[in-house]
C-alpha atoms as a PDB file:
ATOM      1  CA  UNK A   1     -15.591 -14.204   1.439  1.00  0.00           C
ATOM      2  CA  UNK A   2     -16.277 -10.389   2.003  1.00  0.00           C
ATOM      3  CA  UNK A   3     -12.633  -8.456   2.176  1.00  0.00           C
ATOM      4  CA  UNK A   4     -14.110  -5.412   3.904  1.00  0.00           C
ATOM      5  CA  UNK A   5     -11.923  -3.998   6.122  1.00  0.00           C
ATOM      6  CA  UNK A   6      -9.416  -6.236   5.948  1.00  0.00           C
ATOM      7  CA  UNK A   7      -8.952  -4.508   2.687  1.00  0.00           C
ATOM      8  CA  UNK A   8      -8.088  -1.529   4.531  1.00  0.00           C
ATOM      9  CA  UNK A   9      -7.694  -1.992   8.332  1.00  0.00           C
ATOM     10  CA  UNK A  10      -3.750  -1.250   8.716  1.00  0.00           C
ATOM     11  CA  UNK A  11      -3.388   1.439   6.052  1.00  0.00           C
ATOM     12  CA  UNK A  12      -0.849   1.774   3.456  1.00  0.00           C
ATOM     13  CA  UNK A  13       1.576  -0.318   6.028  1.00  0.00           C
ATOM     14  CA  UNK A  14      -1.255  -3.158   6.263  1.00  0.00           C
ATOM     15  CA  UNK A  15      -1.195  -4.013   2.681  1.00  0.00           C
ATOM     16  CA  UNK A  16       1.818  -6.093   2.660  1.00  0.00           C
ATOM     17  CA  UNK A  17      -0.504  -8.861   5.012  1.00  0.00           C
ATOM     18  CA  UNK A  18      -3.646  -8.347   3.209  1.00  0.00           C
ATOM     19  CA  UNK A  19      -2.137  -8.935  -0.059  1.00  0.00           C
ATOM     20  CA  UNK A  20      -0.336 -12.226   1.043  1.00  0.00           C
ATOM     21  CA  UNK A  21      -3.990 -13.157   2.565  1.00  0.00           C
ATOM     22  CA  UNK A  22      -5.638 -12.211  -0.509  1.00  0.00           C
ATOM     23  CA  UNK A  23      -2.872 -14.053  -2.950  1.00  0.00           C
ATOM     24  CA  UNK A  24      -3.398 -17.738  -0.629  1.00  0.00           C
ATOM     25  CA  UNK A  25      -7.074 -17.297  -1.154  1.00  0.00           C
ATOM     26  CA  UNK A  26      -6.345 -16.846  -5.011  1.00  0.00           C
ATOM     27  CA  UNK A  27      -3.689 -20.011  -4.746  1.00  0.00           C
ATOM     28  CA  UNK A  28      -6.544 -22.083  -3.092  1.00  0.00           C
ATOM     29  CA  UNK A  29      -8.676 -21.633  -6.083  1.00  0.00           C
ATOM     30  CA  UNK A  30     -11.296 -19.284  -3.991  1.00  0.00           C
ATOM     31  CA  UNK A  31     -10.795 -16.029  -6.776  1.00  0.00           C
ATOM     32  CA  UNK A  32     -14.745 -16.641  -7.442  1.00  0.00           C
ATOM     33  CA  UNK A  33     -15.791 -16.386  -3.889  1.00  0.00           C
ATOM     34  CA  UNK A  34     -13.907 -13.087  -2.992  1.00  0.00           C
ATOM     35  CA  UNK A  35     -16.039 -10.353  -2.729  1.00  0.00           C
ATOM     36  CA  UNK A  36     -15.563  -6.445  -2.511  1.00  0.00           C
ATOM     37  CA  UNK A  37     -17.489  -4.803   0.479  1.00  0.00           C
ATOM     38  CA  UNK A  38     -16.887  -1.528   1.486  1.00  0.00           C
ATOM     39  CA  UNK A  39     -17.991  -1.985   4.970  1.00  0.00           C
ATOM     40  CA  UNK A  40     -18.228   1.852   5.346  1.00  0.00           C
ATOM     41  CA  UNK A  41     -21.125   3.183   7.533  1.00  0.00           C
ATOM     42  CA  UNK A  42     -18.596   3.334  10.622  1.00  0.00           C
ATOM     43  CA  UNK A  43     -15.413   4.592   8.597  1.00  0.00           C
ATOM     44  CA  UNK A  44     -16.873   6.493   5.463  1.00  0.00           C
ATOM     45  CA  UNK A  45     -13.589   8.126   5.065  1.00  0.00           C
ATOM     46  CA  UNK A  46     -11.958   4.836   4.086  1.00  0.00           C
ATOM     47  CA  UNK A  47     -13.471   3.669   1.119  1.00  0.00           C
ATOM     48  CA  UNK A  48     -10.575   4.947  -1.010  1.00  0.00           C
ATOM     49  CA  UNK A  49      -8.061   2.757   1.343  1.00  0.00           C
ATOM     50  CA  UNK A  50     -10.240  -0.157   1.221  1.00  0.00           C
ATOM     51  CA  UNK A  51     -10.802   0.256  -2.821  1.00  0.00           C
ATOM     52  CA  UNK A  52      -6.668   1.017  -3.318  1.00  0.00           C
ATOM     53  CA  UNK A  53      -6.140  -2.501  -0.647  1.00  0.00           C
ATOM     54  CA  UNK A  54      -7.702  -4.223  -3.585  1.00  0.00           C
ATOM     55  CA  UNK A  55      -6.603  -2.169  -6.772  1.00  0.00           C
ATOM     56  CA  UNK A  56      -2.753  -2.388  -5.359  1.00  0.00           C
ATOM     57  CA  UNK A  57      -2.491  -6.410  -5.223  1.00  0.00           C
ATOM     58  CA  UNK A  58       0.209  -6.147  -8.422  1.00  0.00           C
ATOM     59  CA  UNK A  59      -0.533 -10.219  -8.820  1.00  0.00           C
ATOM     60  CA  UNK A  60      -4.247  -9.785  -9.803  1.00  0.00           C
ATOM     61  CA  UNK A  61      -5.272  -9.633 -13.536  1.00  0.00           C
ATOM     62  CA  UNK A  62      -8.057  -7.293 -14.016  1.00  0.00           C
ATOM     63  CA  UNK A  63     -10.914  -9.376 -15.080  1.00  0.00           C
ATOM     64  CA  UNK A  64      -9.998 -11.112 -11.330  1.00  0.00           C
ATOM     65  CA  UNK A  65     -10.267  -6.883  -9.862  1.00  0.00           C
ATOM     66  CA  UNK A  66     -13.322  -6.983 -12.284  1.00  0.00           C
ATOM     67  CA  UNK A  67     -14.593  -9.955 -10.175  1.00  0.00           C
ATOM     68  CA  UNK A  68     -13.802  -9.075  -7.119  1.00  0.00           C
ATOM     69  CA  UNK A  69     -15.206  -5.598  -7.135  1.00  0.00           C
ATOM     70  CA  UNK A  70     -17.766  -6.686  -8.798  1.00  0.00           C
ATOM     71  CA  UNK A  71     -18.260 -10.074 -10.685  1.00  0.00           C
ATOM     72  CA  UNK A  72     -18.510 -12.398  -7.961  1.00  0.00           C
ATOM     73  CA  UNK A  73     -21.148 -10.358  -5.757  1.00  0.00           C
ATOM     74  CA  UNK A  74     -23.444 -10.128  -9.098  1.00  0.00           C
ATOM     75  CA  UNK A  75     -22.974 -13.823  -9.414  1.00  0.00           C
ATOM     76  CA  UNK A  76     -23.486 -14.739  -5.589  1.00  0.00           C
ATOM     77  CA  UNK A  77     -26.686 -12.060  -5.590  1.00  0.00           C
ATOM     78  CA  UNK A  78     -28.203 -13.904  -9.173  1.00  0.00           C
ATOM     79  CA  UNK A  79     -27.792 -10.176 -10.758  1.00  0.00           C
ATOM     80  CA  UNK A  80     -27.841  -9.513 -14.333  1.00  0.00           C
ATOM     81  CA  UNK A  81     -26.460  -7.228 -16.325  1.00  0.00           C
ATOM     82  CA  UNK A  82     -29.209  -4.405 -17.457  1.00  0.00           C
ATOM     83  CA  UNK A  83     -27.887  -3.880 -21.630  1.00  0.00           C
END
C-alpha cells in the first residue's frame, strides 16, 4: 500500500486521520506492505508535508520509518543494497 498523498493531503490538521489510518494498517500486521511514495509531479511543493505525515506518527519505531520510506519498496522492487 502506497501512502502518497494521503501522507499529506489535509496538512498539518490532516495528520490526526492519517496517523490513525496508518496505526490500523500497522495493528493488522500490514507494516511490510506500507510503502513511501511521494506522489509529487502535481504538488512538488509537498514533499516535506508528505515526508513529516510519515516522520510525525510518534507510534512508529524507526526501523518500521526505515521500512516504510524505504525497506519495503526495496523488498517489493527485488533491490539490493549496493556495499
Amino acid at each position: 500500500m502506497d501512502v502518497s498523498t494521503i501522507s499529506w493531503i489535509g496538512g498539518p490538521a490532516g495528520r490526526p486521520a492519517f496517523h490513525a489510518f496508518l496505526k490500523q494498517a500497522i495493528i493488522r500486521g500490514l507494516e511490510k506492505r506500507v510503502m513511501f511514495g511521494s506522489d509529487q509531479m502535481g504538488w512538488p511543493d509537498a514533499i516535506g508535508l508528505a515526508i513529516a505525515g510519515v516522520d510525525s506518527a510518534p507510534f512508529l519505531t524507526s526501523d518500521q520509518k526505515h521500512d516504510i520510506f524505504y525497506g519495503n519498496a526495496a523488498t517489493f522492487f527485488l533491490l539490493r543494497d549496493q556495499d
